[in-house]
PDB file of N, CA and C in Angstrom:
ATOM      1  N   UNK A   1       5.872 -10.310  -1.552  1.00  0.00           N
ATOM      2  CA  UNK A   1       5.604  -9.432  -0.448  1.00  0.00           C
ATOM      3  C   UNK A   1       4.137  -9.574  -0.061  1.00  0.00           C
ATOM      4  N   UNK A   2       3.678  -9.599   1.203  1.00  0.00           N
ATOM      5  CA  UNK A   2       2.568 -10.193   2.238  1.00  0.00           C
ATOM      6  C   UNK A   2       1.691  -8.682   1.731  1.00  0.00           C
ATOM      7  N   UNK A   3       0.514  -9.069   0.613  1.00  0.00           N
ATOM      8  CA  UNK A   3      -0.376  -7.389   0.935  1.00  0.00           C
ATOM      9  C   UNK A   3      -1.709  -7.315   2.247  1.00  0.00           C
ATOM     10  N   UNK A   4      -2.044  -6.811   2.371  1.00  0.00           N
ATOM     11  CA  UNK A   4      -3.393  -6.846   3.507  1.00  0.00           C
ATOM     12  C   UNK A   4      -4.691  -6.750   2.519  1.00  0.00           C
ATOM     13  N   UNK A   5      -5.457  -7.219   2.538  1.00  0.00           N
ATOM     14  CA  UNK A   5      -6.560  -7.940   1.648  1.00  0.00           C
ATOM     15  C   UNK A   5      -8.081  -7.525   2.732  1.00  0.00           C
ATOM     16  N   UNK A   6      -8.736  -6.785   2.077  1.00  0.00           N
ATOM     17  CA  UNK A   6     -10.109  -5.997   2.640  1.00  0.00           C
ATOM     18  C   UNK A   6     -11.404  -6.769   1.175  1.00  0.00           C
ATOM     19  N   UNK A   7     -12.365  -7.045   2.166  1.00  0.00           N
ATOM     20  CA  UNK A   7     -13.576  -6.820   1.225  1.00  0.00           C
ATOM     21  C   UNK A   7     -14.483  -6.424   1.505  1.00  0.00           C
ATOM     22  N   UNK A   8     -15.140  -5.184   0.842  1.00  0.00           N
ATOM     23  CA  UNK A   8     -16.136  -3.884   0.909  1.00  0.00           C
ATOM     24  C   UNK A   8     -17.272  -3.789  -0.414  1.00  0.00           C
ATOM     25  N   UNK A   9     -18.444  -4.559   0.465  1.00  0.00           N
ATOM     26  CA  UNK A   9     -19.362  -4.236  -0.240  1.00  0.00           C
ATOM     27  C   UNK A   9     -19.287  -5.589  -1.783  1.00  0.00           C
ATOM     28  N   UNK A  10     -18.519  -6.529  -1.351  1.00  0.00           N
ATOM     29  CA  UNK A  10     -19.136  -7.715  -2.586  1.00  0.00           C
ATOM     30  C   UNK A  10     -17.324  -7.272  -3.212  1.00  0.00           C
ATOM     31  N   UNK A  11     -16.340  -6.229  -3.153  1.00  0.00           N
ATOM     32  CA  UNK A  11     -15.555  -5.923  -3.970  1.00  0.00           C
ATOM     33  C   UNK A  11     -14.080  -6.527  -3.081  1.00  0.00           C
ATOM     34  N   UNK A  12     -13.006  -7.038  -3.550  1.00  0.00           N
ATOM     35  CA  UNK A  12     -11.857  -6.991  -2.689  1.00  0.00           C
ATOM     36  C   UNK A  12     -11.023  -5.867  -3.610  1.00  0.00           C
ATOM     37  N   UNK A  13      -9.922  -5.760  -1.897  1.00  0.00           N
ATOM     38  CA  UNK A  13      -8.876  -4.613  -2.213  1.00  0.00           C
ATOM     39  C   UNK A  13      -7.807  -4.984  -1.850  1.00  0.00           C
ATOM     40  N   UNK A  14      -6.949  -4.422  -1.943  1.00  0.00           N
ATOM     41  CA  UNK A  14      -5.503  -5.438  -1.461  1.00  0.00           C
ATOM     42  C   UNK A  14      -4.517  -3.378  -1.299  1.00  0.00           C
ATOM     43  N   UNK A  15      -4.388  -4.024  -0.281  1.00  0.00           N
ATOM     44  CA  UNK A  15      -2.797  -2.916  -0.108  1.00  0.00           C
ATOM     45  C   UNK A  15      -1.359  -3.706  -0.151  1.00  0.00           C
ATOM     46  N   UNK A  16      -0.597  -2.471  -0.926  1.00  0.00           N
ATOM     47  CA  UNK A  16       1.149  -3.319  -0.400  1.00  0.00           C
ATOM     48  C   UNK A  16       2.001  -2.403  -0.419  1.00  0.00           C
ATOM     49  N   UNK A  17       3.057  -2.864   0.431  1.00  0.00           N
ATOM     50  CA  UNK A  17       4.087  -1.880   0.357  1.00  0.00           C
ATOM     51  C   UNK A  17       5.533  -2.427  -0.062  1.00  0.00           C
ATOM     52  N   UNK A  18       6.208  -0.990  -0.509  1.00  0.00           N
ATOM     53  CA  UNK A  18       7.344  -1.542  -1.233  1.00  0.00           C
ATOM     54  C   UNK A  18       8.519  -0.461  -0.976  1.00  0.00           C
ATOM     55  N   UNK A  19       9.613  -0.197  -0.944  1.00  0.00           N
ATOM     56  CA  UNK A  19      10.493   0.572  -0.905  1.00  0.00           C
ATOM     57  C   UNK A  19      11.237   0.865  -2.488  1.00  0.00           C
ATOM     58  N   UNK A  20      10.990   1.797  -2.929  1.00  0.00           N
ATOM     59  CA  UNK A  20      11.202   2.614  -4.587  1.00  0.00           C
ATOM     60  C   UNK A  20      12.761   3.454  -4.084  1.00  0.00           C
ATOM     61  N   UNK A  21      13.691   2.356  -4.717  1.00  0.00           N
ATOM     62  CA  UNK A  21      15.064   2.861  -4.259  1.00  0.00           C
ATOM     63  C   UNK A  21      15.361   4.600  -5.253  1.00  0.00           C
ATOM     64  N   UNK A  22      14.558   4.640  -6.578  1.00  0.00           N
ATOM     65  CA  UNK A  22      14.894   5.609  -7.507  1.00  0.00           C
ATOM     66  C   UNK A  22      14.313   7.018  -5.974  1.00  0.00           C
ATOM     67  N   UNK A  23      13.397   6.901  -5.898  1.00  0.00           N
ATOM     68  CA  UNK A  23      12.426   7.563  -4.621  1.00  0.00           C
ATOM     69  C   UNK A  23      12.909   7.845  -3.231  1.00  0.00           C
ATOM     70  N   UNK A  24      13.939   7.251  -3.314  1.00  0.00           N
ATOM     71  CA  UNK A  24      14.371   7.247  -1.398  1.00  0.00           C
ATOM     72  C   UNK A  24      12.898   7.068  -0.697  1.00  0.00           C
ATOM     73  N   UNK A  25      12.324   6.449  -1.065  1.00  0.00           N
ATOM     74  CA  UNK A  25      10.726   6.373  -0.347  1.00  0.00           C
ATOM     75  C   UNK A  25      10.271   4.855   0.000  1.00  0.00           C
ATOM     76  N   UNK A  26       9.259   4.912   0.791  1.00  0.00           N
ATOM     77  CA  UNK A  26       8.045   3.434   1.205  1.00  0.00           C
ATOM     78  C   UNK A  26       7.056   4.040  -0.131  1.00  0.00           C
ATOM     79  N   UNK A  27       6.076   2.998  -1.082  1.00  0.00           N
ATOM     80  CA  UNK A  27       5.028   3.386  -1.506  1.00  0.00           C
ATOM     81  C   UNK A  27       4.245   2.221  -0.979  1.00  0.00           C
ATOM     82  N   UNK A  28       3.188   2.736  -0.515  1.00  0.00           N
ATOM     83  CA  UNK A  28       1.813   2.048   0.194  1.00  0.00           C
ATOM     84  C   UNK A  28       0.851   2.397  -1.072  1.00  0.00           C
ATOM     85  N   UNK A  29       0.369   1.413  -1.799  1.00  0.00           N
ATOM     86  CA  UNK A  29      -0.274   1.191  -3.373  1.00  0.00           C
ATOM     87  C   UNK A  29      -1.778   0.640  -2.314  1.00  0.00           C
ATOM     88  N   UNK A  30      -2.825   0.670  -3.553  1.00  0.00           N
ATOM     89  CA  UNK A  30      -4.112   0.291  -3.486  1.00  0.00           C
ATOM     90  C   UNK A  30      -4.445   0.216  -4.446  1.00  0.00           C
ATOM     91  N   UNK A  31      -4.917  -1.054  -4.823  1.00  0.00           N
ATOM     92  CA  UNK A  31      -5.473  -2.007  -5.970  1.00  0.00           C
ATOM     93  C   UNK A  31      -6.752  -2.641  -5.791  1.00  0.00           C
ATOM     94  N   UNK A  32      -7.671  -2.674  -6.548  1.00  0.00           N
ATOM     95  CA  UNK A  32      -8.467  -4.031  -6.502  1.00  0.00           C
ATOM     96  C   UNK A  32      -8.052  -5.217  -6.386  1.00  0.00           C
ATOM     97  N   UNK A  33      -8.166  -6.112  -5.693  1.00  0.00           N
ATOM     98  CA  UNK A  33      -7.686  -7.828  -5.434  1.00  0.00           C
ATOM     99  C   UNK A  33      -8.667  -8.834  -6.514  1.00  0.00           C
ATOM    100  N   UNK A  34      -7.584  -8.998  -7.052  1.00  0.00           N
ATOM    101  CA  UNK A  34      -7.931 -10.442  -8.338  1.00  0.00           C
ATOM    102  C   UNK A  34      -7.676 -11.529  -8.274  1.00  0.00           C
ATOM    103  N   UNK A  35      -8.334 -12.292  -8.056  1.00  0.00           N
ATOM    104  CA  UNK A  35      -8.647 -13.904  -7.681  1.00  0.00           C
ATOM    105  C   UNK A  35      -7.243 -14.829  -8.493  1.00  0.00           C
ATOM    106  N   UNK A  36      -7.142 -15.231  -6.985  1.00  0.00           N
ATOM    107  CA  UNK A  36      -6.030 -16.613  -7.207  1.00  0.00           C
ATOM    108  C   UNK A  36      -6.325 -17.211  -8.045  1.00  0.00           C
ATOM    109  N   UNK A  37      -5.133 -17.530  -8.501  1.00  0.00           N
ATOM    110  CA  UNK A  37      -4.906 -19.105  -9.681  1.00  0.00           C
ATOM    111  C   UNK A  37      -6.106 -20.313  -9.171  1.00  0.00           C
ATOM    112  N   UNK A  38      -6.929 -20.696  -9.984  1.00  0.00           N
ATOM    113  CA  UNK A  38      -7.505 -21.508  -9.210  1.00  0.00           C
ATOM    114  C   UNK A  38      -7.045 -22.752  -8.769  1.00  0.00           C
ATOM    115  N   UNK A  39      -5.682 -23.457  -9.126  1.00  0.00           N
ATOM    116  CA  UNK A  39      -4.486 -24.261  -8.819  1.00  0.00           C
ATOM    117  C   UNK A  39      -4.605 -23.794  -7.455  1.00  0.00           C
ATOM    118  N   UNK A  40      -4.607 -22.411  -6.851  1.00  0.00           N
ATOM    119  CA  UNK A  40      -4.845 -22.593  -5.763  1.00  0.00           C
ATOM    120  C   UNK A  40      -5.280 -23.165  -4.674  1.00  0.00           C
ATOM    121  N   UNK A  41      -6.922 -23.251  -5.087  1.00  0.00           N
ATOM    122  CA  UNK A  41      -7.741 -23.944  -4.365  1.00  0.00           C
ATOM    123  C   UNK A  41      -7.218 -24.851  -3.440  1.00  0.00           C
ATOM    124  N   UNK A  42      -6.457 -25.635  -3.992  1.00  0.00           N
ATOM    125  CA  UNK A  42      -6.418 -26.827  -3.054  1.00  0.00           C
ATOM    126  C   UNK A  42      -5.079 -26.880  -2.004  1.00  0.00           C
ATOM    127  N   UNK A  43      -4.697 -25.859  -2.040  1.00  0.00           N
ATOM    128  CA  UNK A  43      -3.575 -25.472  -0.876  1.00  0.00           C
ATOM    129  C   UNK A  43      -3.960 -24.649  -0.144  1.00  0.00           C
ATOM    130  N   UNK A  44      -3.950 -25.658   1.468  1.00  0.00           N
ATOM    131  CA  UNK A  44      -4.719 -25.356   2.719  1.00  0.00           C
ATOM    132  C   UNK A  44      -4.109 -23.567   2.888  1.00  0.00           C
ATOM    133  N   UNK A  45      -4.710 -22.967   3.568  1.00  0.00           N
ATOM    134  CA  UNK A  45      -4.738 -21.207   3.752  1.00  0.00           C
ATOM    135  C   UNK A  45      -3.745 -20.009   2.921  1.00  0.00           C
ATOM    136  N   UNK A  46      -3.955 -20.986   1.289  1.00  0.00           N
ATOM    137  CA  UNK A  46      -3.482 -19.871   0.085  1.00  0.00           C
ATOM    138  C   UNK A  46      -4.654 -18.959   0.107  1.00  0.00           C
ATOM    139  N   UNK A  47      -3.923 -17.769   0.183  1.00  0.00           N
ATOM    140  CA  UNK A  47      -4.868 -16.765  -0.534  1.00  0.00           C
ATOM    141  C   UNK A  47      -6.157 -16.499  -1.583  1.00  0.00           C
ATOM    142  N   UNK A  48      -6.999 -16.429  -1.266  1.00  0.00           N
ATOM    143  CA  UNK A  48      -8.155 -16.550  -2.743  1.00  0.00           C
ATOM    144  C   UNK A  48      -8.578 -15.129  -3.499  1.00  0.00           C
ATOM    145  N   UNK A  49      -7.027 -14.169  -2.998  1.00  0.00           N
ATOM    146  CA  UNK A  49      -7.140 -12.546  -3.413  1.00  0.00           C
ATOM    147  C   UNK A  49      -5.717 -12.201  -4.039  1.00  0.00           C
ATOM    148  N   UNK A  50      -5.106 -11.674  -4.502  1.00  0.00           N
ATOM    149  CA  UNK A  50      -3.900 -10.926  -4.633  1.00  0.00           C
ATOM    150  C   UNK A  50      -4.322  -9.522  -5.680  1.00  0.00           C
ATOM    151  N   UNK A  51      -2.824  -8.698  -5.202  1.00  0.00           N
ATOM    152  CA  UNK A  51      -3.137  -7.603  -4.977  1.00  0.00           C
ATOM    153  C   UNK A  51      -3.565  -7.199  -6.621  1.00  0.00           C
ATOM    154  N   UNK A  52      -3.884  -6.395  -7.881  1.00  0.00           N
ATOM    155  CA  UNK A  52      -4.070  -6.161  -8.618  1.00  0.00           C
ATOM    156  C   UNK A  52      -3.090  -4.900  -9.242  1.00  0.00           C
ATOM    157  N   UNK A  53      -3.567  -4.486 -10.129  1.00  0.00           N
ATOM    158  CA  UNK A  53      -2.730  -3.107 -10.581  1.00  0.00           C
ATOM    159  C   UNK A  53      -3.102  -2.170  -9.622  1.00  0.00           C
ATOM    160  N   UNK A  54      -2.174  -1.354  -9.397  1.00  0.00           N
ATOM    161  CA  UNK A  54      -2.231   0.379  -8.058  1.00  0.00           C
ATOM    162  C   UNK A  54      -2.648   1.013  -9.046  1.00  0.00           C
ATOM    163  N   UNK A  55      -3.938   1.233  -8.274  1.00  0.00           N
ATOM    164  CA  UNK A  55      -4.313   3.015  -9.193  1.00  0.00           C
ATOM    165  C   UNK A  55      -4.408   4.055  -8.161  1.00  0.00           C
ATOM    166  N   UNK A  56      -3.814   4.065  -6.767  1.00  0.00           N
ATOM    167  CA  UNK A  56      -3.639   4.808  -6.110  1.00  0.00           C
ATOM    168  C   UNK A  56      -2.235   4.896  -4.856  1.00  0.00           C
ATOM    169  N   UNK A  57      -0.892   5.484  -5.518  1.00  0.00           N
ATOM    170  CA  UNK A  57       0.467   5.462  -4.333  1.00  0.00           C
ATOM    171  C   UNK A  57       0.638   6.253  -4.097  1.00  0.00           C
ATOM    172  N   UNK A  58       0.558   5.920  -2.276  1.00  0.00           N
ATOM    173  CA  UNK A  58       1.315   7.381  -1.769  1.00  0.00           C
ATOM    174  C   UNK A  58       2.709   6.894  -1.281  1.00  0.00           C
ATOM    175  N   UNK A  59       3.169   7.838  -1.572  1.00  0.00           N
ATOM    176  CA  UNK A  59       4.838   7.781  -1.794  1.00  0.00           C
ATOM    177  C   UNK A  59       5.699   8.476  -0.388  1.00  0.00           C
ATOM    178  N   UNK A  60       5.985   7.666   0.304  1.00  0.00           N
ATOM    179  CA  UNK A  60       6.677   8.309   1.718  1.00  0.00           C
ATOM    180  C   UNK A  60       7.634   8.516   1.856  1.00  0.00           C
ATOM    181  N   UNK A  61       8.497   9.704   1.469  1.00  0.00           N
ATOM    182  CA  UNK A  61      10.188   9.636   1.408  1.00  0.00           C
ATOM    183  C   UNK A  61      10.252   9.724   3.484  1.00  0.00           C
ATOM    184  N   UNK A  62      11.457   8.664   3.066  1.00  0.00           N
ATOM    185  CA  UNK A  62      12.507   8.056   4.244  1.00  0.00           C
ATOM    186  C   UNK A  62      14.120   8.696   4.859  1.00  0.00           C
ATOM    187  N   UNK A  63      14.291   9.761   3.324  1.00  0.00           N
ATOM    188  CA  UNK A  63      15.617   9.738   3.453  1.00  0.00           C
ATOM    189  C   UNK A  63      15.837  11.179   3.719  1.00  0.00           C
ATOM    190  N   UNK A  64      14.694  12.176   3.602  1.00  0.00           N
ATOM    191  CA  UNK A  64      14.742  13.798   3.687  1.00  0.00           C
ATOM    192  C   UNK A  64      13.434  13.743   4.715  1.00  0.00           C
ATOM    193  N   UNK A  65      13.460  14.228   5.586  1.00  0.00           N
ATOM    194  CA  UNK A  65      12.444  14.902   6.295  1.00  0.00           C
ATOM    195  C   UNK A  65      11.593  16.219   6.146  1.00  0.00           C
ATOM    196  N   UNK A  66      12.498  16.961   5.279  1.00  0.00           N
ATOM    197  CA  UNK A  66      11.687  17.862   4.301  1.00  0.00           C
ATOM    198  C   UNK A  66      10.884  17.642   3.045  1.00  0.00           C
ATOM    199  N   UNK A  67      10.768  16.446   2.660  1.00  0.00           N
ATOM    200  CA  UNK A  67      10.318  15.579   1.838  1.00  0.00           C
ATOM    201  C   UNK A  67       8.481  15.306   2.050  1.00  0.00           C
ATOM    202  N   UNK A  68       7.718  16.036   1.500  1.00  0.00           N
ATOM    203  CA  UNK A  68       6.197  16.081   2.377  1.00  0.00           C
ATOM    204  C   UNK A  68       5.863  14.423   1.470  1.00  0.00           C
ATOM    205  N   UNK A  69       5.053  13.333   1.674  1.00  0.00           N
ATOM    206  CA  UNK A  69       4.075  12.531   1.400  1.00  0.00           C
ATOM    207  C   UNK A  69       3.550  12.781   0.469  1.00  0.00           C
ATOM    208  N   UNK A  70       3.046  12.185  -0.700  1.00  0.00           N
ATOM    209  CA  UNK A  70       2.221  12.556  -1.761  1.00  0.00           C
ATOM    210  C   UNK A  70       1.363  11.186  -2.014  1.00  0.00           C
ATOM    211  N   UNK A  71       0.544  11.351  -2.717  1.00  0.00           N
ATOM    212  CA  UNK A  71      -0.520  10.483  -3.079  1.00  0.00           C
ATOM    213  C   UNK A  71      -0.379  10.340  -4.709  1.00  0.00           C
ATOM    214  N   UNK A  72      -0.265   9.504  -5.464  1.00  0.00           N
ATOM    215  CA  UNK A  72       0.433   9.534  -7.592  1.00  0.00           C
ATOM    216  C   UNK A  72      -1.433   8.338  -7.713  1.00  0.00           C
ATOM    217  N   UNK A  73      -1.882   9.003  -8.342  1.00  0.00           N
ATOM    218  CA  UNK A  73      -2.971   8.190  -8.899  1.00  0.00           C
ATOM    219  C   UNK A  73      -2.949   7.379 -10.282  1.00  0.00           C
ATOM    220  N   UNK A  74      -2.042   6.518 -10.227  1.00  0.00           N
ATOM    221  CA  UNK A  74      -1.949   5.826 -11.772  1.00  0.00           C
ATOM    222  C   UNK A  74      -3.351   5.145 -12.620  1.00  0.00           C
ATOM    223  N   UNK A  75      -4.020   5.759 -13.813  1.00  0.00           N
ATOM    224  CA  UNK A  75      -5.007   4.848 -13.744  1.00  0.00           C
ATOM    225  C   UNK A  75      -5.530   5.808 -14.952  1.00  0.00           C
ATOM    226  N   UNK A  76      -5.846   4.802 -16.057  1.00  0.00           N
ATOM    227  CA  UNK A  76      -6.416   5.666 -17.166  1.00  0.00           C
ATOM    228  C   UNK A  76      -7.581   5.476 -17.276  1.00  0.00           C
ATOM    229  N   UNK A  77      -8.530   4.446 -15.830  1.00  0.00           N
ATOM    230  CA  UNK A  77      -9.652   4.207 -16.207  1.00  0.00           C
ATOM    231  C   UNK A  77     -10.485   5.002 -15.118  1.00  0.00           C
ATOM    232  N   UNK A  78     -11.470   4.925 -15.002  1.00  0.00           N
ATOM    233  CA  UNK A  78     -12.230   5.663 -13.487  1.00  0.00           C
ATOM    234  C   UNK A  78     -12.380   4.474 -12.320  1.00  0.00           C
ATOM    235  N   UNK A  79     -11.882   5.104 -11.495  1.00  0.00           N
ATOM    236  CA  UNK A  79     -12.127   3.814 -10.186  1.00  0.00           C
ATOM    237  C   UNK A  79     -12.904   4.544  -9.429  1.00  0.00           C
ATOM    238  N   UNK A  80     -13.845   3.819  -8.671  1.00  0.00           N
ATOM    239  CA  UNK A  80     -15.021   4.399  -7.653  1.00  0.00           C
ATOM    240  C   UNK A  80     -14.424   3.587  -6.050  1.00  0.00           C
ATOM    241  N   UNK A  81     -13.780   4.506  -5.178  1.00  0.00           N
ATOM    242  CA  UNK A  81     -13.196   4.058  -4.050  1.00  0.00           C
ATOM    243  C   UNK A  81     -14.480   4.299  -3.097  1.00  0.00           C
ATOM    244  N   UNK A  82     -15.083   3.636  -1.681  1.00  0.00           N
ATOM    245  CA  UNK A  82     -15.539   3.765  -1.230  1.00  0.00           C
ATOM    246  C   UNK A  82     -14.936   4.251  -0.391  1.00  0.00           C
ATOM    247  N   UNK A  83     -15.841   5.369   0.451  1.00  0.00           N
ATOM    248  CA  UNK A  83     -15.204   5.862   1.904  1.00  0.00           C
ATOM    249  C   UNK A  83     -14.915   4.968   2.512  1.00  0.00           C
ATOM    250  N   UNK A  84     -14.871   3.952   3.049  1.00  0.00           N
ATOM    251  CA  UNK A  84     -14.549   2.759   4.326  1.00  0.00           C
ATOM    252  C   UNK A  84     -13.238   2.212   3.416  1.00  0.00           C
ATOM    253  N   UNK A  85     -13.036   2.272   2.555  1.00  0.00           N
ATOM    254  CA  UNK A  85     -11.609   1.816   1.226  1.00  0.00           C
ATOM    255  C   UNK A  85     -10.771   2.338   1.573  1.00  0.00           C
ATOM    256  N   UNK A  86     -10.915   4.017   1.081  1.00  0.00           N
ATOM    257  CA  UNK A  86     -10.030   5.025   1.099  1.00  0.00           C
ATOM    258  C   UNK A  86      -9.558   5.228   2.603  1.00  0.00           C
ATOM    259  N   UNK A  87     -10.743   5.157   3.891  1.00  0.00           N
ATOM    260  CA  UNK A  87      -9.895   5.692   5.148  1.00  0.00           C
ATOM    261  C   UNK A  87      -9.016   4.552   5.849  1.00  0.00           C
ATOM    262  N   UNK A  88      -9.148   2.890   4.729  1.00  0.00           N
ATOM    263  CA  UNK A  88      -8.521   2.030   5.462  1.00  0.00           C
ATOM    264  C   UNK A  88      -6.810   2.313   4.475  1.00  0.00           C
ATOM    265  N   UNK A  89      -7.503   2.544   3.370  1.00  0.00           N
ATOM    266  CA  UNK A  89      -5.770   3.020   2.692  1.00  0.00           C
ATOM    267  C   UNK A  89      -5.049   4.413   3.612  1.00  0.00           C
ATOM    268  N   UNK A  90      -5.906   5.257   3.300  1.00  0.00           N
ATOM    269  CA  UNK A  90      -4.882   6.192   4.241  1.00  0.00           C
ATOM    270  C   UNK A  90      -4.598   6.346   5.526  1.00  0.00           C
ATOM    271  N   UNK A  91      -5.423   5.128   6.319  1.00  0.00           N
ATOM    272  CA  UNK A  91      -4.656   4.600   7.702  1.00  0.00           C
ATOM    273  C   UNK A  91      -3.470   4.232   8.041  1.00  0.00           C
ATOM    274  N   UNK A  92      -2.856   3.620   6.389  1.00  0.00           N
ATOM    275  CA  UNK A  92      -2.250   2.633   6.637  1.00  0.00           C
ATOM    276  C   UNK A  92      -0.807   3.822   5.991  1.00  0.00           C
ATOM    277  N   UNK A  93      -1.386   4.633   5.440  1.00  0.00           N
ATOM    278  CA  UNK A  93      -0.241   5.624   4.604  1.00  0.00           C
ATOM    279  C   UNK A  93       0.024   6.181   5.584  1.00  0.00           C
ATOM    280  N   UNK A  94      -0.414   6.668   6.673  1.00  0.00           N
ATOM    281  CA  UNK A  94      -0.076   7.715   8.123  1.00  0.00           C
ATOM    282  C   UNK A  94       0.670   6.171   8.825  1.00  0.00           C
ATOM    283  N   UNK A  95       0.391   5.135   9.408  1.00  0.00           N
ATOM    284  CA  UNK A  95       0.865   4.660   9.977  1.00  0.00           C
ATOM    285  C   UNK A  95       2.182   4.602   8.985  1.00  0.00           C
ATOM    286  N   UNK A  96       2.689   4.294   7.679  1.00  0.00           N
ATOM    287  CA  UNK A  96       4.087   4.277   7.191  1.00  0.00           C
ATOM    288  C   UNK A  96       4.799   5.585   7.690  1.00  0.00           C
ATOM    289  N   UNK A  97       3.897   7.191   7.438  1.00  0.00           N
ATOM    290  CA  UNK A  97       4.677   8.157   7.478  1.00  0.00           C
ATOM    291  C   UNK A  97       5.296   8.419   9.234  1.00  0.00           C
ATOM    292  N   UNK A  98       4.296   7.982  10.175  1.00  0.00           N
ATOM    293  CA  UNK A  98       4.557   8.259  11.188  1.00  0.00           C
ATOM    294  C   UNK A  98       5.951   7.243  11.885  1.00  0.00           C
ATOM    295  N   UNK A  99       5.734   6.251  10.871  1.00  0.00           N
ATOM    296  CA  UNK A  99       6.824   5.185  11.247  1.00  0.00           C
ATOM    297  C   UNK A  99       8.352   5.814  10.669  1.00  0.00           C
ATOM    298  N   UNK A 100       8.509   6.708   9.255  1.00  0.00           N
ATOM    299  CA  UNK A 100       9.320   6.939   9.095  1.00  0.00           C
ATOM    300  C   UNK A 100       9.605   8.245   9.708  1.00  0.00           C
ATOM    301  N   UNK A 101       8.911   8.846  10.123  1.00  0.00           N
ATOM    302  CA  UNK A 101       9.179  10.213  11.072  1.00  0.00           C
ATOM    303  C   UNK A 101       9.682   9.766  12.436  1.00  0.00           C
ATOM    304  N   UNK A 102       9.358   8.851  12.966  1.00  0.00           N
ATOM    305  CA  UNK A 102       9.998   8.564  14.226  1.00  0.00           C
ATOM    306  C   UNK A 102      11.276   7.921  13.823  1.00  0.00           C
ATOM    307  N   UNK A 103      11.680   7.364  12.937  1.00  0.00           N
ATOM    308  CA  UNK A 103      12.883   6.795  12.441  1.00  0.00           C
ATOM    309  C   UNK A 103      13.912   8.252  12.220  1.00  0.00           C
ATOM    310  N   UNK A 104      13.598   9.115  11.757  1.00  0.00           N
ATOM    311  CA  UNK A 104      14.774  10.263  12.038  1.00  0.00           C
ATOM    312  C   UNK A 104      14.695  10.925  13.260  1.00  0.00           C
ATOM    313  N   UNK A 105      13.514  10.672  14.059  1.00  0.00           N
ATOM    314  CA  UNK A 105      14.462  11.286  15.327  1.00  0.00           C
ATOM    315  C   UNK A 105      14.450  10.511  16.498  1.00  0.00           C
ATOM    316  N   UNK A 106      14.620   9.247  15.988  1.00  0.00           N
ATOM    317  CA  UNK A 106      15.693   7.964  16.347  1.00  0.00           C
ATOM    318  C   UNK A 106      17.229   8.109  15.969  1.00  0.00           C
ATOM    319  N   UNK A 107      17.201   8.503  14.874  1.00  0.00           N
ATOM    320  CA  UNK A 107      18.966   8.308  14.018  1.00  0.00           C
ATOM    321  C   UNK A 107      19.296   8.275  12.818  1.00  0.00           C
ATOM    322  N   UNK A 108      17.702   8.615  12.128  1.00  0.00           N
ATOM    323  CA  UNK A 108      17.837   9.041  10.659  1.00  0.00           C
ATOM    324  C   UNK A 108      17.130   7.978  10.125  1.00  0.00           C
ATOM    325  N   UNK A 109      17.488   7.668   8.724  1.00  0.00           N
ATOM    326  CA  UNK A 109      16.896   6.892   7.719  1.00  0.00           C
ATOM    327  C   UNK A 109      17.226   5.685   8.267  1.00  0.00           C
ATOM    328  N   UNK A 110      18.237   5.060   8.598  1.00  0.00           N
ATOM    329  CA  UNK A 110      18.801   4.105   8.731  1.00  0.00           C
ATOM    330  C   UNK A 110      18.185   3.301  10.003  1.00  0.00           C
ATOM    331  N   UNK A 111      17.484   4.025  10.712  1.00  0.00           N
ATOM    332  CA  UNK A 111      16.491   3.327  11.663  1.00  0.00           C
ATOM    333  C   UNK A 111      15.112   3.067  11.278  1.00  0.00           C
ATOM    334  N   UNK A 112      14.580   3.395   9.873  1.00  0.00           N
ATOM    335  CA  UNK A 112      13.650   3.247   9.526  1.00  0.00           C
ATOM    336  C   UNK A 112      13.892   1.799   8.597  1.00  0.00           C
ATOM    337  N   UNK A 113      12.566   0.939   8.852  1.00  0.00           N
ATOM    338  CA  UNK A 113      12.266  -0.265   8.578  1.00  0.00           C
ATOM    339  C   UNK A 113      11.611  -0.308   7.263  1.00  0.00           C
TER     340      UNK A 113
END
């Protein structure tokens, strides 16, 4: 799965999203980005980022509309998010929720992507 790859301040970040069938939900994760295989290198426009462990998902249920958004911070270590980090992650968590809110009053879950 394709993540979106930011670098802030010397650091990369990687977002991704995934659909958590246990969840009826989208989770939009944020990780630090950890350097490609260096096998990489030599394949013309491979990635030189992928996404790392999530120490921050917000969890968008799809299937209840009474279902509010939450944010699950997995992470036993301390992470230092920068403001310009965090408002590009939770740009991207409103653009999922707003996508699945217009999907029920389209025709429910089943119009959501």
């Amino acid at each position: 799965m394709p993540a979106e790859l930011r670098e802030h301040a010397g650091r990369h970040y990687a977002v991704q999203f995934h659909y958590a069938l246990p969840d009826d939900a989208w989770c939009v994760e944020l990780s630090e980005a950890v350097p490609a295989p260096a096998a990489w290198a030599e394949i013309p426009d491979a990635e030189t980022h992928l996404p790392g462990a999530a120490f921050l998902v917000a969890v968008v249920p799809d299937e209840d509309p009474d279902l509010e958004p939450t944010v699950r911070i997995h992470s036993p270590d301390e992470h230092v998010i920068p403001y310009e980090v965090m408002r590009w992650f939770l740009e991207r968590v409103a653009d999922q929720v707003e996508g699945c809110r217009a999907g029920f009053t389209q025709g429910g879950p089943e119009a959501v992507e």
